[in-house]
Protein backbone atom coordinates (compact mmCIF):
# COMPACT_ATOMS: atom_id res chain seq x y z
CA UNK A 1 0.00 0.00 0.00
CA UNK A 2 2.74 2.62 0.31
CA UNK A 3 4.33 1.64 -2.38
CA UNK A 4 1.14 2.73 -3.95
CA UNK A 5 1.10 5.76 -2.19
CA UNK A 6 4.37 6.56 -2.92
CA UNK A 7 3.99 5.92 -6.72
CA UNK A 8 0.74 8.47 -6.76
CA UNK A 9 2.94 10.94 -5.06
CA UNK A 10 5.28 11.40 -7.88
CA UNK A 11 3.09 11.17 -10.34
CA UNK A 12 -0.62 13.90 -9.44
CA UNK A 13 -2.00 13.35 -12.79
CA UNK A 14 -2.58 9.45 -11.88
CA UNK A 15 -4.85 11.05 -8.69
CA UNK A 16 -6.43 13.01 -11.08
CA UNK A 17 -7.47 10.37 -13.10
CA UNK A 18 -8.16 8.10 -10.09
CA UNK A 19 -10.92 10.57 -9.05
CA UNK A 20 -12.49 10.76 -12.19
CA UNK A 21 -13.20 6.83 -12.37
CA UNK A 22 -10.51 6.85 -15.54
CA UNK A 23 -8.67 4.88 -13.79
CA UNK A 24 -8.27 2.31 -11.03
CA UNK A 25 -5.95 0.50 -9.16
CA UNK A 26 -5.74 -3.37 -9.31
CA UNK A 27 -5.29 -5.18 -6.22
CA UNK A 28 -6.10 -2.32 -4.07
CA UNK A 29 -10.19 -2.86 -2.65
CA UNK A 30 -12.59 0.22 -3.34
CA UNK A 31 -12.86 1.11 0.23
CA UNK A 32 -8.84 1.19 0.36
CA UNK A 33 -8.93 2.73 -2.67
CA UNK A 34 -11.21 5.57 -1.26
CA UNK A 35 -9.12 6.43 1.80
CA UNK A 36 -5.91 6.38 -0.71
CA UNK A 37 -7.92 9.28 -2.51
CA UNK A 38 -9.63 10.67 0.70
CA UNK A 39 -6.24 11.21 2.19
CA UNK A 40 -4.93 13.03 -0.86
CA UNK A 41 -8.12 15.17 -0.82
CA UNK A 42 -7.05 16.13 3.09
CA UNK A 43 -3.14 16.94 1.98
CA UNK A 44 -4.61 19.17 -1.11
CA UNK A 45 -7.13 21.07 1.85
CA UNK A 46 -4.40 21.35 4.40
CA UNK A 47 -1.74 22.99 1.60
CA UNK A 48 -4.46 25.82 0.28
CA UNK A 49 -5.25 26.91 4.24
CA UNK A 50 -3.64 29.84 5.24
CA UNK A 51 -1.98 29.91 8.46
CA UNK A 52 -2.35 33.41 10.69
């Protein structure tokens, strides 16, 4: 899995395409899957906030 993780890291576009339903990733389960994506939705929020 972080292998995975790592892979999707250096390379957005795949994340882009992963959250479109273009692609998917064999081997991985949809609810891992989900938390893969769910976890790069959190890292996009956290970078755009602006810290006071």
């Amino acid at each position: 899995m972080m292998n995975v993780i790592q892979y999707l890291e250096k390379n957005p576009n795949l994340v882009a395409l992963l959250k479109a339903q273009k692609a998917s990733l064999i081997g991985i389960s949809s609810l891992e899957q989900k938390a893969i994506l769910d976890a790069f939705n959190s890292e996009i929020e956290l970078e755009s906030e602006v810290w006071v």
